[in-house]
C-alpha atoms as a PDB file:
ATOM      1  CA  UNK A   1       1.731  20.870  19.612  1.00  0.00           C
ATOM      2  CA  UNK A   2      -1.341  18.554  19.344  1.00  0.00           C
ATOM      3  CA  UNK A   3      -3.056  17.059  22.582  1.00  0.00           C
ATOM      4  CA  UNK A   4      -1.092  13.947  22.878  1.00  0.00           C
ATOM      5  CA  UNK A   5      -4.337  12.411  24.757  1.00  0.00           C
ATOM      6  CA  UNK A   6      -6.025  12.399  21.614  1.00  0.00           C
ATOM      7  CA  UNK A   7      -3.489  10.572  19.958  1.00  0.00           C
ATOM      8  CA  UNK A   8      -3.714   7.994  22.706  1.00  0.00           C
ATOM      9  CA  UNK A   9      -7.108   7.837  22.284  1.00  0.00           C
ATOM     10  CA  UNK A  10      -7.304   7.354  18.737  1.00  0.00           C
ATOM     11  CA  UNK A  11      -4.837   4.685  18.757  1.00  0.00           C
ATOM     12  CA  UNK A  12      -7.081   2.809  21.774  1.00  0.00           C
ATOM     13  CA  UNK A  13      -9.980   3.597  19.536  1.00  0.00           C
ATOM     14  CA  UNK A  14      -8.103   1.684  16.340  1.00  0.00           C
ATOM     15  CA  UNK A  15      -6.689  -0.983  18.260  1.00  0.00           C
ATOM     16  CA  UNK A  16      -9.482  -1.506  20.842  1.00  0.00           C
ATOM     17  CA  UNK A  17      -6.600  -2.730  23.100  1.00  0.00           C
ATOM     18  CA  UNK A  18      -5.034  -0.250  25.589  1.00  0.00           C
ATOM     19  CA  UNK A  19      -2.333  -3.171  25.201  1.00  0.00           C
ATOM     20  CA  UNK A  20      -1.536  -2.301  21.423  1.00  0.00           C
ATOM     21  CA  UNK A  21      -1.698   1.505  21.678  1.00  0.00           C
ATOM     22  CA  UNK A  22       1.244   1.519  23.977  1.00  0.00           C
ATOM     23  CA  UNK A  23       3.080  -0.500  22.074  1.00  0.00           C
ATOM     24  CA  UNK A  24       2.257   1.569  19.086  1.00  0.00           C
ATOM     25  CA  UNK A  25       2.656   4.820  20.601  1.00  0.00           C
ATOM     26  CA  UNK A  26       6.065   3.405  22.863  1.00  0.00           C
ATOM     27  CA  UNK A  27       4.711   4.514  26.225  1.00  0.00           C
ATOM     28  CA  UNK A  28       3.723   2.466  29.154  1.00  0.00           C
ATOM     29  CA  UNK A  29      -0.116   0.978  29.668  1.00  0.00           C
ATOM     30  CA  UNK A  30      -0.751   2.130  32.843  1.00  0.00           C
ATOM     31  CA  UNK A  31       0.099   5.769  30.772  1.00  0.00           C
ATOM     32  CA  UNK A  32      -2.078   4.676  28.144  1.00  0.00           C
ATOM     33  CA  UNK A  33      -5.031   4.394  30.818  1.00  0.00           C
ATOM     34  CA  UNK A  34      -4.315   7.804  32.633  1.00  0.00           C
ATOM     35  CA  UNK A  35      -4.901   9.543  29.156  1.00  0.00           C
ATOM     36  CA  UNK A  36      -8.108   7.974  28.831  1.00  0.00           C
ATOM     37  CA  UNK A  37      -9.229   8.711  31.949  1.00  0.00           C
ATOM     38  CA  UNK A  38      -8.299  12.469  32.115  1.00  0.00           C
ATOM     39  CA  UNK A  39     -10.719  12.544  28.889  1.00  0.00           C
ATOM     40  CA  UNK A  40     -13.292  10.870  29.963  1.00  0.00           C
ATOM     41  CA  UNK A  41     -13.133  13.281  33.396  1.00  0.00           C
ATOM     42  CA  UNK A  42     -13.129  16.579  30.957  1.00  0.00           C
ATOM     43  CA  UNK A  43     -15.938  15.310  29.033  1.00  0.00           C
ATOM     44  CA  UNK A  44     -17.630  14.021  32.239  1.00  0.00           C
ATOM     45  CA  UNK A  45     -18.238  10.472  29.938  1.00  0.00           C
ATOM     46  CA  UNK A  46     -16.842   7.128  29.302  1.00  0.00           C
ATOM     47  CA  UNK A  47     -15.499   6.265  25.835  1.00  0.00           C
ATOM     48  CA  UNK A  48     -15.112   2.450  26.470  1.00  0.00           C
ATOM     49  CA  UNK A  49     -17.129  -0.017  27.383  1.00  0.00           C
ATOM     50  CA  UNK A  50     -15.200  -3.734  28.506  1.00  0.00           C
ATOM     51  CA  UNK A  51     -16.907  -6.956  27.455  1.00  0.00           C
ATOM     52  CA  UNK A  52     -16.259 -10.406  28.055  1.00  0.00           C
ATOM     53  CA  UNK A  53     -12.354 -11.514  27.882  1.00  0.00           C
ATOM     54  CA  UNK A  54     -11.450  -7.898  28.865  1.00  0.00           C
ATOM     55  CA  UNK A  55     -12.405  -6.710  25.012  1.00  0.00           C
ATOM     56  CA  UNK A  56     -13.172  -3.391  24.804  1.00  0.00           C
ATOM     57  CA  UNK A  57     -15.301  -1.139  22.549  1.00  0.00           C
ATOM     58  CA  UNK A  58     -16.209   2.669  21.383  1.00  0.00           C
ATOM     59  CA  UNK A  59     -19.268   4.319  23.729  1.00  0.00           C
ATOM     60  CA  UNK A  60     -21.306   6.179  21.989  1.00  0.00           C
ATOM     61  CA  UNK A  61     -19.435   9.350  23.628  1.00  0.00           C
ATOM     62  CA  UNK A  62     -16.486   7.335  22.125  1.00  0.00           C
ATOM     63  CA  UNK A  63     -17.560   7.349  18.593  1.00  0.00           C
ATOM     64  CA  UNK A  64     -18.239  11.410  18.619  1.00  0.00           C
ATOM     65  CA  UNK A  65     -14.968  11.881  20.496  1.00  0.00           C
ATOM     66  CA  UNK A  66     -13.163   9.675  17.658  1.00  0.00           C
ATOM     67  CA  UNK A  67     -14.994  11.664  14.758  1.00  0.00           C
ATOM     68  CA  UNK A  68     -13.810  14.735  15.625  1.00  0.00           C
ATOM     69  CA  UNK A  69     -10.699  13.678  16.254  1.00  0.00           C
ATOM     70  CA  UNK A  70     -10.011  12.438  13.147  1.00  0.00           C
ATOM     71  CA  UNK A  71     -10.482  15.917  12.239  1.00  0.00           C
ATOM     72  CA  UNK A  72      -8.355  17.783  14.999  1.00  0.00           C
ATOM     73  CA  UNK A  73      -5.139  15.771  14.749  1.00  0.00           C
ATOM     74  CA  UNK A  74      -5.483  16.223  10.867  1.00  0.00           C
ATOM     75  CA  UNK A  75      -5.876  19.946  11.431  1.00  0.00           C
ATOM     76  CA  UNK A  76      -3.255  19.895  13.964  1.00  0.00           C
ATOM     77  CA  UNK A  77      -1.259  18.315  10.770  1.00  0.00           C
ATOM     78  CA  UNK A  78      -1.669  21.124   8.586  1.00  0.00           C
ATOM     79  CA  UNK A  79      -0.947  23.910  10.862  1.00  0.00           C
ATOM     80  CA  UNK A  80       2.351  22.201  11.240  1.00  0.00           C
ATOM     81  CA  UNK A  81       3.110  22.323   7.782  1.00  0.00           C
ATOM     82  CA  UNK A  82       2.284  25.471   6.939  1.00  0.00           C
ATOM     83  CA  UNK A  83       4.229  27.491   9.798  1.00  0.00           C
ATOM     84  CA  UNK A  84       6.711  25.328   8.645  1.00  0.00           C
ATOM     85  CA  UNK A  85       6.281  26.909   5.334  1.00  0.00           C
ATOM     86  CA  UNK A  86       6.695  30.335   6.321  1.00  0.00           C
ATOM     87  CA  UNK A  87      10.546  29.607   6.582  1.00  0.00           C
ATOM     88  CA  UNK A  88      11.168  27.037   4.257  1.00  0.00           C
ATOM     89  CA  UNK A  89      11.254  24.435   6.234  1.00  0.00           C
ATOM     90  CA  UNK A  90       9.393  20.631   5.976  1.00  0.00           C
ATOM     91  CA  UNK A  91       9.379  18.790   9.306  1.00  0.00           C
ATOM     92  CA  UNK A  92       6.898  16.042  11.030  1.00  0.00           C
ATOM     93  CA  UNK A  93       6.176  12.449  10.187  1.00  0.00           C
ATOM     94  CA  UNK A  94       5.254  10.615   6.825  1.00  0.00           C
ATOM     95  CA  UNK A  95       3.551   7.616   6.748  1.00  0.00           C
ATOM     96  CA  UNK A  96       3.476   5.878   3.182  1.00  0.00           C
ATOM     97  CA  UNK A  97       2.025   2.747   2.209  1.00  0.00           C
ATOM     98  CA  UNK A  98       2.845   1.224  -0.735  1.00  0.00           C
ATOM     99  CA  UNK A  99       1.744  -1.894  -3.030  1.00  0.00           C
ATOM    100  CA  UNK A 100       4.443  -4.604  -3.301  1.00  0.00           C
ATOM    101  CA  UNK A 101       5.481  -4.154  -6.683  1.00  0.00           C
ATOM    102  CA  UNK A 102       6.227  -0.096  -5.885  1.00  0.00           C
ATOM    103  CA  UNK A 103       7.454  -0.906  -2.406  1.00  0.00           C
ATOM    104  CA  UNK A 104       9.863  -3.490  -3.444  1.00  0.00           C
ATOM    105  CA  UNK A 105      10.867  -2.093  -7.262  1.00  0.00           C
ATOM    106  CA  UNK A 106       9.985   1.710  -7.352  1.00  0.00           C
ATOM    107  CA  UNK A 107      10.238   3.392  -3.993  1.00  0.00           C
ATOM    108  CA  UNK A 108      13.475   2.748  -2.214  1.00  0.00           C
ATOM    109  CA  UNK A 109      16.004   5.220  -4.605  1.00  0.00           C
ATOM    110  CA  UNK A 110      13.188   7.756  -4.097  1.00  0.00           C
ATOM    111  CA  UNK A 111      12.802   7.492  -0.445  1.00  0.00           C
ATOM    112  CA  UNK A 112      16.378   7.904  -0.287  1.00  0.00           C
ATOM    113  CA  UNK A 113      16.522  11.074  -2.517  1.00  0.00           C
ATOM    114  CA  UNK A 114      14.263  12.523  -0.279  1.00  0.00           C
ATOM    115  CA  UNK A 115      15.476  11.713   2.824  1.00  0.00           C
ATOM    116  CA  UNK A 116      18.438  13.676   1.597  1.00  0.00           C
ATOM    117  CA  UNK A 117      16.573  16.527   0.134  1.00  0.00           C
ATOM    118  CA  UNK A 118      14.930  16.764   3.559  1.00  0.00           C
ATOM    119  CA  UNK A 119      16.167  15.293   6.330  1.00  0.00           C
ATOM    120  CA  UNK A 120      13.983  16.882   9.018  1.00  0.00           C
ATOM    121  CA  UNK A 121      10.817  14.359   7.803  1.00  0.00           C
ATOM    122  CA  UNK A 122      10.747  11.224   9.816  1.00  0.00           C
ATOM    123  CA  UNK A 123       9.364   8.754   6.867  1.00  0.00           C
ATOM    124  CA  UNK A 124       8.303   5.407   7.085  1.00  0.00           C
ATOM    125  CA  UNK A 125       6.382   2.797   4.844  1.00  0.00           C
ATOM    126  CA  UNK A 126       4.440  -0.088   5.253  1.00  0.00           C
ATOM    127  CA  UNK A 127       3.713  -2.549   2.689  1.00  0.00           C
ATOM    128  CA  UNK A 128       0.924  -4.699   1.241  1.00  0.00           C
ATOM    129  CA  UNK A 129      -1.349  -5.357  -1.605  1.00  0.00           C
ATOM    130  CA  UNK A 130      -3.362  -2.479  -3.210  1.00  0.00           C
ATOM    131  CA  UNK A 131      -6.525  -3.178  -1.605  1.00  0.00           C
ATOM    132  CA  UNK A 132      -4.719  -3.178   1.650  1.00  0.00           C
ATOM    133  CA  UNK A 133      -2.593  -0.215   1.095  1.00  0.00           C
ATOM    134  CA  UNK A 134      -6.331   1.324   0.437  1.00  0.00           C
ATOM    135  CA  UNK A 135      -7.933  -0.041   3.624  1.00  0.00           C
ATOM    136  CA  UNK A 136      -5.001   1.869   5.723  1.00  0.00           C
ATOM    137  CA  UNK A 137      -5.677   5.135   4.511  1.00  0.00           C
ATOM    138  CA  UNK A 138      -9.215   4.611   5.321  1.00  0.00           C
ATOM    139  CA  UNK A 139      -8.120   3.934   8.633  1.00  0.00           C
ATOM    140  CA  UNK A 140      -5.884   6.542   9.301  1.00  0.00           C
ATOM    141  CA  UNK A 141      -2.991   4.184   9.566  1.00  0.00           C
ATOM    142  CA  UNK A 142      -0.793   5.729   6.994  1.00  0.00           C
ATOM    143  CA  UNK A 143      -1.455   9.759   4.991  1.00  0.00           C
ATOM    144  CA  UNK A 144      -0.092   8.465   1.519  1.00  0.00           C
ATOM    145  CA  UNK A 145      -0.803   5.418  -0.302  1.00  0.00           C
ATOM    146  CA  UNK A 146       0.594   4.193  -3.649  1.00  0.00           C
ATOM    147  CA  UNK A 147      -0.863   1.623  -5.489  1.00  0.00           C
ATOM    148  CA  UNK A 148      -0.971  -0.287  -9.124  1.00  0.00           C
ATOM    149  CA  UNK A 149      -3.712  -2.187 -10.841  1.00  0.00           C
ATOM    150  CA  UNK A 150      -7.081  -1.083 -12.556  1.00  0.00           C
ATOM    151  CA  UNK A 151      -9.504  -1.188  -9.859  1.00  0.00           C
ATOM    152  CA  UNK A 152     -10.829   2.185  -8.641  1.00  0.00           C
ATOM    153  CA  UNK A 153     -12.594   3.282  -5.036  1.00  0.00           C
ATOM    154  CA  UNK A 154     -15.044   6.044  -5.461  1.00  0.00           C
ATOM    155  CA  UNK A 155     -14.231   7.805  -2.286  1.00  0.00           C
ATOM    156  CA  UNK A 156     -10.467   8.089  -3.319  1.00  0.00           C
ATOM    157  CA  UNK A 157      -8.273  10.334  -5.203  1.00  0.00           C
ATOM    158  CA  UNK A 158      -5.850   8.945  -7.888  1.00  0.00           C
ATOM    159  CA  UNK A 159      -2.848  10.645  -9.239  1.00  0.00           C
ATOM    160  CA  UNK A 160      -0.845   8.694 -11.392  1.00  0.00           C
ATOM    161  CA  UNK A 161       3.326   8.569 -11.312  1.00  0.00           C
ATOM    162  CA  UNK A 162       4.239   6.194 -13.761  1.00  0.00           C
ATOM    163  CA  UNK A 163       3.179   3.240 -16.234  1.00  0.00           C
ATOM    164  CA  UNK A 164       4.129  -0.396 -15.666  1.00  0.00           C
ATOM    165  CA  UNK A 165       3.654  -3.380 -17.963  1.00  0.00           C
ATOM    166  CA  UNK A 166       2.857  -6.394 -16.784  1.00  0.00           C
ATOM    167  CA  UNK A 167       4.725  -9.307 -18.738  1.00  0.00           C
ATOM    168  CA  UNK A 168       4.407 -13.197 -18.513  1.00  0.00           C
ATOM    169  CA  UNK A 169       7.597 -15.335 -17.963  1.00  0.00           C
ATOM    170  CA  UNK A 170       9.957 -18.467 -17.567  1.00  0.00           C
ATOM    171  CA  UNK A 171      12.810 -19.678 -16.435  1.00  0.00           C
ATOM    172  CA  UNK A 172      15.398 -20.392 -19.328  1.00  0.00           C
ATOM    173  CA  UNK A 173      15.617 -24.117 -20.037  1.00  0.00           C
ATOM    174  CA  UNK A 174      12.079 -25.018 -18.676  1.00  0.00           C
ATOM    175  CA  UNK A 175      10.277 -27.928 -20.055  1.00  0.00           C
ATOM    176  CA  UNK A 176       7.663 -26.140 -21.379  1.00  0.00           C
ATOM    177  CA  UNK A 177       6.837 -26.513 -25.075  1.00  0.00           C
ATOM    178  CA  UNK A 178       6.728 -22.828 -25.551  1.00  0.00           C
ATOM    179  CA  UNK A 179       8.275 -20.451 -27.799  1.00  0.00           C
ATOM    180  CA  UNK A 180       8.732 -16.395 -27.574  1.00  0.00           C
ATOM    181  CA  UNK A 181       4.901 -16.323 -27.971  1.00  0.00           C
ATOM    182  CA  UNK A 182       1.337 -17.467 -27.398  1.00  0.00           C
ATOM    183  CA  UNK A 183      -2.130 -16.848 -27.795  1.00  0.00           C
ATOM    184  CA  UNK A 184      -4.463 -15.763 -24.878  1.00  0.00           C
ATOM    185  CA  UNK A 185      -6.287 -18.816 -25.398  1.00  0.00           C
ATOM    186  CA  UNK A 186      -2.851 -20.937 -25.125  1.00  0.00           C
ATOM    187  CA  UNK A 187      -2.714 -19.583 -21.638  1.00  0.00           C
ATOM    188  CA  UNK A 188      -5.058 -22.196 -20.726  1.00  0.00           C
ATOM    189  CA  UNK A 189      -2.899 -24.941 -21.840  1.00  0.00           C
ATOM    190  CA  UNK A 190       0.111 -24.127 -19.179  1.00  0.00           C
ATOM    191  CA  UNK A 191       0.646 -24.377 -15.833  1.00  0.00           C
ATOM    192  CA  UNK A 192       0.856 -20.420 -13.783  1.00  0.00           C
ATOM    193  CA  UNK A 193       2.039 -18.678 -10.890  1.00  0.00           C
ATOM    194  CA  UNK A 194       0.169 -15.255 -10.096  1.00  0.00           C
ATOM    195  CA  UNK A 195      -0.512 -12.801  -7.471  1.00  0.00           C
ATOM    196  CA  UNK A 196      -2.852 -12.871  -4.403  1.00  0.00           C
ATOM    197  CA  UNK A 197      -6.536 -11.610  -4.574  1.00  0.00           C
ATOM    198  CA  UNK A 198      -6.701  -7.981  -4.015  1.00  0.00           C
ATOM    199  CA  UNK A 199      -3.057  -7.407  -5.430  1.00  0.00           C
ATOM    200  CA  UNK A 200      -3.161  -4.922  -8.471  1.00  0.00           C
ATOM    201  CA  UNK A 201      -0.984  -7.341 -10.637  1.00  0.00           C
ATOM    202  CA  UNK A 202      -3.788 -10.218 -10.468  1.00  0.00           C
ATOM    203  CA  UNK A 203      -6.331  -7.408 -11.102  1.00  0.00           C
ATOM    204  CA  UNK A 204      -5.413  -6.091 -14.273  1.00  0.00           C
ATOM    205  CA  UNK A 205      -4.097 -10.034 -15.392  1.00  0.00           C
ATOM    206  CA  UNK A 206      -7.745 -10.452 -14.966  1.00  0.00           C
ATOM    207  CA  UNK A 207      -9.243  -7.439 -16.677  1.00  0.00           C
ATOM    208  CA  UNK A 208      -6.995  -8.215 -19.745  1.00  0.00           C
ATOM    209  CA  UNK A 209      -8.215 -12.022 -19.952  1.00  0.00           C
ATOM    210  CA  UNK A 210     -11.744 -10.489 -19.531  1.00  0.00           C
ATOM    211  CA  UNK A 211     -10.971  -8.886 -22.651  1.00  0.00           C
ATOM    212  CA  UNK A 212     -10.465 -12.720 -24.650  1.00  0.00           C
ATOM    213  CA  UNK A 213     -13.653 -13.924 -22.667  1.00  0.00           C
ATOM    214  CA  UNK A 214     -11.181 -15.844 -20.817  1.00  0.00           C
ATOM    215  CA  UNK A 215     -12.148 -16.519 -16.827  1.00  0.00           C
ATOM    216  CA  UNK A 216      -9.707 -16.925 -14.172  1.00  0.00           C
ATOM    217  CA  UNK A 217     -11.111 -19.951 -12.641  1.00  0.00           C
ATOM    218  CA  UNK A 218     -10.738 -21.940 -15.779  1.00  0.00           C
ATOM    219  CA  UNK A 219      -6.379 -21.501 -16.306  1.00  0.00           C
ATOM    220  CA  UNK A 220      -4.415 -23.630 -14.433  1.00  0.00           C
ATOM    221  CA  UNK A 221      -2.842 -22.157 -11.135  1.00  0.00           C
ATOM    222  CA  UNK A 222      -0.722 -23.933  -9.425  1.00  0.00           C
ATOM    223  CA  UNK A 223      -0.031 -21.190  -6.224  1.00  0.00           C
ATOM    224  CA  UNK A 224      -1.418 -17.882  -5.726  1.00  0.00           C
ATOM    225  CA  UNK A 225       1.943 -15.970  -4.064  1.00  0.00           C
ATOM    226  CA  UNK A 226       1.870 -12.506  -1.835  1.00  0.00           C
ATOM    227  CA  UNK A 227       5.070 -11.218  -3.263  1.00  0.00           C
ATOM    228  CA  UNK A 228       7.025 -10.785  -7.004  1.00  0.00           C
ATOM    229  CA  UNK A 229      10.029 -12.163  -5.517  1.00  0.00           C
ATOM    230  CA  UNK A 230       8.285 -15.095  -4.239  1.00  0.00           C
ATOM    231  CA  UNK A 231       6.821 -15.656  -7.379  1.00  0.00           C
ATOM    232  CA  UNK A 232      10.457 -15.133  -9.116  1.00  0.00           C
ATOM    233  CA  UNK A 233      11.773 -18.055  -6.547  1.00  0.00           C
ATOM    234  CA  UNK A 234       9.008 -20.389  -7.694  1.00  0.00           C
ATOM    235  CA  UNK A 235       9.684 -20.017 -11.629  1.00  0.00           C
ATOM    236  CA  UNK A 236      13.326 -20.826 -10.658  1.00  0.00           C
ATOM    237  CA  UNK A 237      12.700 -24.436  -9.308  1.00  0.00           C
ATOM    238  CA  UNK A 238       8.910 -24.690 -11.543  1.00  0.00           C
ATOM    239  CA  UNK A 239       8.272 -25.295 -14.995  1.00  0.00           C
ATOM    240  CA  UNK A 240       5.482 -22.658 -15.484  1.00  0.00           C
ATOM    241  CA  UNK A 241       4.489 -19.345 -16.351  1.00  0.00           C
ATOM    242  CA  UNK A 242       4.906 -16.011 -14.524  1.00  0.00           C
ATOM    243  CA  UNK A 243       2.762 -13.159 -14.573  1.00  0.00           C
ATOM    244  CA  UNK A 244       5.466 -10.374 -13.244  1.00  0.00           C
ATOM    245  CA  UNK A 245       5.667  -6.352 -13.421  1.00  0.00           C
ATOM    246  CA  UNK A 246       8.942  -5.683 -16.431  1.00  0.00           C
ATOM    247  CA  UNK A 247      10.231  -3.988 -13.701  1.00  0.00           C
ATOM    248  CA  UNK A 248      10.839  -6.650 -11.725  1.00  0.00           C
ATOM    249  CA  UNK A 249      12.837  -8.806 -13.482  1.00  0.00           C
ATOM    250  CA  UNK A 250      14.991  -6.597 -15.503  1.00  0.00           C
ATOM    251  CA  UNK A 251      18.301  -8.276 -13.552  1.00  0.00           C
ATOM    252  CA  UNK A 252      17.186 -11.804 -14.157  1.00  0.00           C
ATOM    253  CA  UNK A 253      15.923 -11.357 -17.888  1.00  0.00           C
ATOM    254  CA  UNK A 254      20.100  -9.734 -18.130  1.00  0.00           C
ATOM    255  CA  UNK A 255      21.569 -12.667 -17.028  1.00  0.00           C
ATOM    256  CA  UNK A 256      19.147 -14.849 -19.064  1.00  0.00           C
ATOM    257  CA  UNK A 257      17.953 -16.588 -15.604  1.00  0.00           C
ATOM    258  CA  UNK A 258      14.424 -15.464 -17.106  1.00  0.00           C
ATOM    259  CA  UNK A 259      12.982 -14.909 -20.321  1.00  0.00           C
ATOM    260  CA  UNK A 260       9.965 -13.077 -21.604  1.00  0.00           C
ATOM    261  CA  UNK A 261       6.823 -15.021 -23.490  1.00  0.00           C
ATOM    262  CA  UNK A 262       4.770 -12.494 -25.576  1.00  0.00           C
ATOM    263  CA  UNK A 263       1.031 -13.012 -24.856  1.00  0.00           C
ATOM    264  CA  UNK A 264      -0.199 -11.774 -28.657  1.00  0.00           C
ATOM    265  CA  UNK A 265      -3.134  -8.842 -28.670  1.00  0.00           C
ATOM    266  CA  UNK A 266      -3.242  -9.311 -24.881  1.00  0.00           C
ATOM    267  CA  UNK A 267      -1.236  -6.372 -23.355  1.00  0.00           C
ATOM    268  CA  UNK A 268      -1.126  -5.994 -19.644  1.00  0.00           C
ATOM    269  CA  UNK A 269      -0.549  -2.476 -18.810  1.00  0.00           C
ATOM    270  CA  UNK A 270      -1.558  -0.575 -15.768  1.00  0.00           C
ATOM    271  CA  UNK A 271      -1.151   2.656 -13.907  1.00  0.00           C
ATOM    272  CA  UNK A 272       1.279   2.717 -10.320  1.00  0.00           C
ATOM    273  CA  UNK A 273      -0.878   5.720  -8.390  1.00  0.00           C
ATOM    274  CA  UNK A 274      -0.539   8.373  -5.592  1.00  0.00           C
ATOM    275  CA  UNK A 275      -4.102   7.386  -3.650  1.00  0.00           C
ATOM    276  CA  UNK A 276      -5.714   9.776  -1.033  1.00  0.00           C
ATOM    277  CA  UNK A 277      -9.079   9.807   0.323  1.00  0.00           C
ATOM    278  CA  UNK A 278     -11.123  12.366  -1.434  1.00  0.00           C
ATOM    279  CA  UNK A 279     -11.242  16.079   0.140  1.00  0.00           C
ATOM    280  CA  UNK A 280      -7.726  15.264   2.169  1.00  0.00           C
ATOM    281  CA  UNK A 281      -4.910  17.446   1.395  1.00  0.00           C
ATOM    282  CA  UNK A 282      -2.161  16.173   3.850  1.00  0.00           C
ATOM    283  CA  UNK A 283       0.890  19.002   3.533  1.00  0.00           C
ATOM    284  CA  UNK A 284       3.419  16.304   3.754  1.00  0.00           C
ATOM    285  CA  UNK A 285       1.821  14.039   1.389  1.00  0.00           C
ATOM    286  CA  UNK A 286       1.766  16.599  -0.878  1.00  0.00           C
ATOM    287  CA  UNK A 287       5.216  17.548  -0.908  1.00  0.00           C
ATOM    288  CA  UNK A 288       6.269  13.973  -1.546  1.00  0.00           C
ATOM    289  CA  UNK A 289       3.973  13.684  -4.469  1.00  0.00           C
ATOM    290  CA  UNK A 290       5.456  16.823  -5.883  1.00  0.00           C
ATOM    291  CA  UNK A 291       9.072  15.369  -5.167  1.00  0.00           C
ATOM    292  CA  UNK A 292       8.056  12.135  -6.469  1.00  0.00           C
ATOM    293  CA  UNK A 293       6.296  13.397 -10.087  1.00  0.00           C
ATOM    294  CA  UNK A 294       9.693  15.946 -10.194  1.00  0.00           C
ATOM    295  CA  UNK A 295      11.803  12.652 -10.301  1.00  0.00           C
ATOM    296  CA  UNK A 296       9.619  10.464 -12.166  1.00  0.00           C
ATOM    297  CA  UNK A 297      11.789  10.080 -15.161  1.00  0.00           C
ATOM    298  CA  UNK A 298      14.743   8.303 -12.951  1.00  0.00           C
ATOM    299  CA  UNK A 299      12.522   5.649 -11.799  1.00  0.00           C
END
């Protein structure tokens, strides 16, 4: 029901490429420019201005026009939802985004419960570290974000869904002089594998070392890696540590490919959160949160 020209020109407005919109949006550039230019003719305005190399960027005009239509398309959202309601029904599109650890571990029996439960939602999820998961709702990119770690944006709205524990590990038959247990401070005598910067896992490994007056910098990291399962790779050809969600690596510590070294007085635990900017109540977004906290207890 929404003006589809103000979808086009929020997506030119994101991308700053008439190029990328159409490809986002699947329609033709030469569409992409007709849009545009039957808004800038009702305003009477121009919302672009082209610079050097054919870049383009937001007018002033452009910058009001994209303001408000943050707001209309969000609106438009709604309405959807709740007509829907009036008969029971949940249709339109979900975009999730979701941390790597809840992407790759958490999510997919969830997504597929609900696709069943309602079929009607087109769903879709992107994934990336927490901080980036955070940067796309900020940019309108996706209307539900779920996250892990400690670290908390003031204009955001957390829920939580579930607890994780973060645990360190090795592969079975490693080199390593090390038993079923160390010290915090023994951390700083073996060689590690950890998560990227702005990843939640690396975030609350960092808090919790805070804790022993233990910095980052001074442990010996071999590779910082964007993804559990590459980190699960590494341990299997790499004498060194691990620092892994339990969820993780439930399959490998069964077959004894991994096993788990207790950190003593150090625990590693951490929230996996429903994020949304503060003040935005997205209908869809809240029925999957509602589905989600119903079904908590399988995950």
């Amino acid at each position: 029901m929404s003006d589809f020209r103000l979808k086009v020109f929020r997506s030119v407005a994101k991308n700053l490429s008439f190029t990328k919109a159409s490809q986002e949006l699947f329609i033709s550039q030469p569409a992409i420019t007709k849009h545009v230019q039957e808004l800038e003719t009702t305003y009477q305005t121009r919302l672009f201005d082209r610079r050097q190399g054919n870049r383009i960027c937001l007018t002033e005009s452009g910058k009001i026009l994209l303001e408000h239509c943050e707001r209309i398309l969000e609106d438009y959202k709604r309405l959807e939802y709740e007509m829907h309601l009036l008969h029971n029904e949940y249709t339109g599109e979900l975009k999730l985004g979701a941390s790597t650890t809840i992407a790759q571990y958490v999510l997919p029996p969830l997504l597929g419960s609900f696709i069943g439960k309602f079929p009607q939602v087109s769903l879709s999820l992107m994934n990336g570290n927490s901080r980036e998961i955070e940067a796309a709702l900020q940019e309108h990119r996706i209307d539900l974000g779920l996250v892990e770690g400690v670290a908390r944006l003031p204009n955001m709205r957390y829920t939580t869904l579930l607890e994780d524990e973060l645990v360190a590990v090795v592969r079975t038959g490693s080199k390593l002089p090390i038993g079923d247990e160390l010290t915090p401070e023994e951390l700083l005598n073996y060689p590690l594998v950890l998560r990227e910067r702005g990843s939640g896992t690396l975030d609350v490994f960092e808090k919790s070392l805070q804790r022993h007056d233990i910095k980052l910098s001074s442990l010996r990291v071999l590779m910082y890696l964007g993804s559990t399962e590459s980190i699960k790779l590494f341990l299997e050809h790499t004498d060194c540590l691990g620092i892994v969600s339990i969820r993780s690596v439930i399959r490998e510590l069964s077959s004894e490919q991994l096993r788990v070294v207790d950190i003593n007085g150090m625990p590693m635990t951490r929230d996996f959160s429903f994020v949304l900017p503060q003040g935005q109540e997205s209908g869809l977004a809240q029925v999957f949160m509602q589905f989600a906290m119903h079904h908590n207890n399988r995950l």
